[in-house]
Protein backbone atom coordinates (compact mmCIF):
# COMPACT_ATOMS: atom_id res chain seq x y z
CA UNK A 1 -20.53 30.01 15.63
CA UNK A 2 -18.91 32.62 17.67
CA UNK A 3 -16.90 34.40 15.19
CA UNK A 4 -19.33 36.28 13.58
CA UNK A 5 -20.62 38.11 16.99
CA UNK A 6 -16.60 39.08 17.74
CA UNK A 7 -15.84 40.04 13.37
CA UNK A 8 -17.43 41.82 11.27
CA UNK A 9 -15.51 40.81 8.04
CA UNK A 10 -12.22 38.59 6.92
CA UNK A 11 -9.31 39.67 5.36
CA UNK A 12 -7.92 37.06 2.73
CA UNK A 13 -4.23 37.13 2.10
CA UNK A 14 -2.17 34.94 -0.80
CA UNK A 15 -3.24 31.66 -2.04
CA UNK A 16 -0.61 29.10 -1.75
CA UNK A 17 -0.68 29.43 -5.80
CA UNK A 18 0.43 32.91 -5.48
CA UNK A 19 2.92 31.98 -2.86
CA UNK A 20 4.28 29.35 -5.37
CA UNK A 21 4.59 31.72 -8.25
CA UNK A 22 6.21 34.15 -6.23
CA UNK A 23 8.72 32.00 -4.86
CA UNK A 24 7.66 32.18 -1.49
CA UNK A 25 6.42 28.43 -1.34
CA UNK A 26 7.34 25.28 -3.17
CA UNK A 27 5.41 24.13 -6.58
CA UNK A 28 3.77 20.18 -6.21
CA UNK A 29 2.75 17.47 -7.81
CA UNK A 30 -0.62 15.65 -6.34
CA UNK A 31 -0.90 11.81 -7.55
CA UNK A 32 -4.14 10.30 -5.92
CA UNK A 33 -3.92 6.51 -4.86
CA UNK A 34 -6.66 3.86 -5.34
CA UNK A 35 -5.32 0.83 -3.44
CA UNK A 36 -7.50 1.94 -0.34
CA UNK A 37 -11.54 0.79 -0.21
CA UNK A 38 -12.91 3.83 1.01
CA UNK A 39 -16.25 2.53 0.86
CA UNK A 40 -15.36 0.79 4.38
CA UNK A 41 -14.87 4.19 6.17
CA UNK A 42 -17.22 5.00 8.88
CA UNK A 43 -18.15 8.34 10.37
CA UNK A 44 -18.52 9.92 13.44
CA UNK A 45 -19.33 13.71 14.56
CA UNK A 46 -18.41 14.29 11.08
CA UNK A 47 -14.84 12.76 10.75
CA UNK A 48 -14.02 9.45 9.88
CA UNK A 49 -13.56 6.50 12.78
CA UNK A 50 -10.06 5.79 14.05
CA UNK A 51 -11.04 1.84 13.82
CA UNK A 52 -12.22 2.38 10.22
CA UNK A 53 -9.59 3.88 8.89
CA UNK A 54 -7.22 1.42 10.55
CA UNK A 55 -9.14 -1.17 8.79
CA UNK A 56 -8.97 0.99 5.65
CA UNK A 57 -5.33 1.87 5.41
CA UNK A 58 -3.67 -0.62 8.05
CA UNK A 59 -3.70 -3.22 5.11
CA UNK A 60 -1.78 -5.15 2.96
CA UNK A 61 -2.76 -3.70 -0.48
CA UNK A 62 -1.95 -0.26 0.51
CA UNK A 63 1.33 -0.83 2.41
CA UNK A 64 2.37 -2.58 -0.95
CA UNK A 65 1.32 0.62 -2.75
CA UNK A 66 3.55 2.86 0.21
CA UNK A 67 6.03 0.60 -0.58
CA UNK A 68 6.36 0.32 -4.06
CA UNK A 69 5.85 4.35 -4.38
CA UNK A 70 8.73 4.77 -1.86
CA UNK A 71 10.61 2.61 -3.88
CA UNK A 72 10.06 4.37 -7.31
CA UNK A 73 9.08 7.70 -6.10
CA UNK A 74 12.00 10.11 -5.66
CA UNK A 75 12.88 12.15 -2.38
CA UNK A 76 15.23 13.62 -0.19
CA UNK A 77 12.82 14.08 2.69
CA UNK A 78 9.50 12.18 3.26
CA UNK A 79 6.96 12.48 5.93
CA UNK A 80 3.99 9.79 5.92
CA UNK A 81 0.83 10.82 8.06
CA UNK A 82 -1.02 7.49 9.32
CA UNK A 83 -4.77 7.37 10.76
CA UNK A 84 -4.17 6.49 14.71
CA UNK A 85 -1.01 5.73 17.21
CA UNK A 86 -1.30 2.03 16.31
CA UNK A 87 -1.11 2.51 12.68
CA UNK A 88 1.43 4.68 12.80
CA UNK A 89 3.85 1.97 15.15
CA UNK A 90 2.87 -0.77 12.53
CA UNK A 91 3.46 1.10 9.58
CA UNK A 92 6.86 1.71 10.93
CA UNK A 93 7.64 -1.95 11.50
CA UNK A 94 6.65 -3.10 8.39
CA UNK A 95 8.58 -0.57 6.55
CA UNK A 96 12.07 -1.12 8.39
CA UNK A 97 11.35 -5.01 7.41
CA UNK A 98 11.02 -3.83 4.17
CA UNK A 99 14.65 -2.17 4.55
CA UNK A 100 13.60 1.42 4.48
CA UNK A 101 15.28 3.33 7.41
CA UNK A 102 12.55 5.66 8.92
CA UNK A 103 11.26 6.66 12.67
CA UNK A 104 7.94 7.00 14.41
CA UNK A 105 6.49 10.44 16.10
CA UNK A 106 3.47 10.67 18.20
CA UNK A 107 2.43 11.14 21.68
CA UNK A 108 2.71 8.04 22.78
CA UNK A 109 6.17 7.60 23.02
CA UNK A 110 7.34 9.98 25.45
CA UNK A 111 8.70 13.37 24.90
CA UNK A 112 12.56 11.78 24.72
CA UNK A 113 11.80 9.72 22.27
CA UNK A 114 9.65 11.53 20.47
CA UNK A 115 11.97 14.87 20.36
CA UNK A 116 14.71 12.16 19.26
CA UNK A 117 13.30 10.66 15.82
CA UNK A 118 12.06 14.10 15.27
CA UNK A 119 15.68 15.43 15.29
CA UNK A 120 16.86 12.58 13.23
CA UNK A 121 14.78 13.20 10.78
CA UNK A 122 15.06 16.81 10.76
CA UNK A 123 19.10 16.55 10.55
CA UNK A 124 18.67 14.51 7.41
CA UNK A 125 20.15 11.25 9.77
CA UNK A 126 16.92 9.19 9.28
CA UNK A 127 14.59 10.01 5.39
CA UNK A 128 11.27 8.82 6.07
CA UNK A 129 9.39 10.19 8.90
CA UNK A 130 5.66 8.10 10.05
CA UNK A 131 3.34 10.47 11.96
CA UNK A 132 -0.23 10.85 13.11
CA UNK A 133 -1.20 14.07 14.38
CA UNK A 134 1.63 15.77 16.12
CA UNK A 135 3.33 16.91 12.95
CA UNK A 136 0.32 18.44 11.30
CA UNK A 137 0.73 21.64 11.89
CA UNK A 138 4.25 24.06 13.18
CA UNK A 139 6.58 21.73 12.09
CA UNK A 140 8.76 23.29 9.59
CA UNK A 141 11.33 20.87 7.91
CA UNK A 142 11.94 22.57 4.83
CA UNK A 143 13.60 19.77 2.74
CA UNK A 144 10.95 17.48 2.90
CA UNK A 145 9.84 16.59 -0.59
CA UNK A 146 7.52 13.96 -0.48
CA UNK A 147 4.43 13.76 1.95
CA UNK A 148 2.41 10.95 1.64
CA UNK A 149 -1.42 10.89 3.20
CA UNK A 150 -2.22 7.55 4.42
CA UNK A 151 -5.46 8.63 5.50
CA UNK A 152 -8.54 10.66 5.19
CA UNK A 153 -10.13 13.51 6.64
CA UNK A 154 -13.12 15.57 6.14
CA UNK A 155 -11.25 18.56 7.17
CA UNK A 156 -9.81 20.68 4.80
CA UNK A 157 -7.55 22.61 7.37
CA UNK A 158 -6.19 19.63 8.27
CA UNK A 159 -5.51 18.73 4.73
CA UNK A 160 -3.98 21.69 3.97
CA UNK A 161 -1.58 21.51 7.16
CA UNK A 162 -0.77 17.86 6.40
CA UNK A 163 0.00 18.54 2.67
CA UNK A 164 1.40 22.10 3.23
CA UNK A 165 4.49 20.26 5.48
CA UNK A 166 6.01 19.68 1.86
CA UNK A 167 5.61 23.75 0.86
CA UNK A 168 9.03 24.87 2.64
CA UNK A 169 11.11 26.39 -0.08
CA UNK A 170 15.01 24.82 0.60
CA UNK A 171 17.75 25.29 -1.90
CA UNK A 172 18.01 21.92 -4.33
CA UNK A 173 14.48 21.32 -3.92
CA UNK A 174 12.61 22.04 -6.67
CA UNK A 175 9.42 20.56 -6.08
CA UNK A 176 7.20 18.55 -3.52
CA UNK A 177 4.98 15.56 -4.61
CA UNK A 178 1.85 14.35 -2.39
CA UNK A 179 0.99 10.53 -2.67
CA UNK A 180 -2.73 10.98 -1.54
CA UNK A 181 -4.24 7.46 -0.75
CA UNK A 182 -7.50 9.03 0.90
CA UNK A 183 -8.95 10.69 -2.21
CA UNK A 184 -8.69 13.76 0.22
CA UNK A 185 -8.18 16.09 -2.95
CA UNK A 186 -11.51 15.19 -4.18
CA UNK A 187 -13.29 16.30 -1.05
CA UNK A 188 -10.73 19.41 -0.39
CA UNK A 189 -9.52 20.21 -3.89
CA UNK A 190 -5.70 20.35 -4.91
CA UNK A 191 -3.24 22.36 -2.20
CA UNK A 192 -2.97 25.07 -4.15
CA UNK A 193 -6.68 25.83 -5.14
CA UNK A 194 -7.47 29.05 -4.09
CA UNK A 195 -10.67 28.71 -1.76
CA UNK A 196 -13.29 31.36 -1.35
CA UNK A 197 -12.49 32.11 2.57
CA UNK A 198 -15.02 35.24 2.70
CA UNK A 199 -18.27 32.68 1.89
């Protein structure tokens, strides 16, 4: 509410779409998932419950879905971005019992630990990064290819952040998919709509 007592205007710069076509970013694919009942999702000061979407996502149907799309779905890099700390840790679990080699990041597990998996995954050692919220945003792994949203959100920066972790142009790659089990491109659009930022 601020912001428009310190500017007086906004200056727009490139779309992602224009980024894409200019080579500066990667093109995508966005396949939306239905294995989640969203209809159970609460809300609070206008985001969605931590509990909720635990109860949502944290669930057998959809970690057969995360499977089965890991399984079928090809990558070089994937990062998956889970509702809460506790999600995260059992989405982990249940995917190295399914045989898939991958590490958890989030706050919660120390800054050695946590500045370890990252580094494994970054140096290509470990594929399949699980996340919450500490990856969102200034993380740039550029051969990540596949970025699956295991979760919702109501906010579209935090969509694009999430989904824009897959945007890093890195020789071989030639495009990034998004597995979106929160319907979030149906409240936010597709990553590379280009959004009237001057309304």
């Amino acid at each position: 509410k601020h912001l428009p007592k310190i500017y007086s205007n906004i200056v727009v710069g490139p779309q992602p779409h224009e980024l894409v076509c200019d080579g500066f970013l990667s093109p995508y694919r966005h396949f939306g998932r239905e294995r989640a009942d969203l209809s159970k999702l609460g809300m609070r000061g206008g985001e969605y419950t931590e509990s909720s979407q635990e109860a949502v996502f944290d669930s057998p149907l959809v970690f057969e879905g995360v499977v089965q799309d890991l399984r079928t779905a090809p990558f070089t890099k994937c990062i998956i971005f889970c509702s809460s700390i506790k999600h995260c840790d059992h989405l982990t679990k249940e995917l190295q019992g399914a045989g898939f080699d991958c590490v958890p990041v989030h706050s919660q597990l120390g800054d050695a630990i946590e500045s370890y998996n990252t580094a494994q995954f970054e140096k290509g050692l470990v594929p399949i990064c699980v996340s919450v919220g500490i990856l969102t945003k200034g993380f740039d792994c550029k051969p990540i290819d596949l970025v699956v949203l295991n979760r919702a959100t109501t906010s579209l920066p935090l969509y694009l952040q999430m989904t824009g972790r897959g945007s890093r142009i890195s020789p071989g790659k030639q495009e990034f998919r998004v597995l979106d089990y929160g319907e979030n491109w149906k409240r936010h659009k597709l990553w590379d709509f280009a959004h009237d930022w001057g309304v």
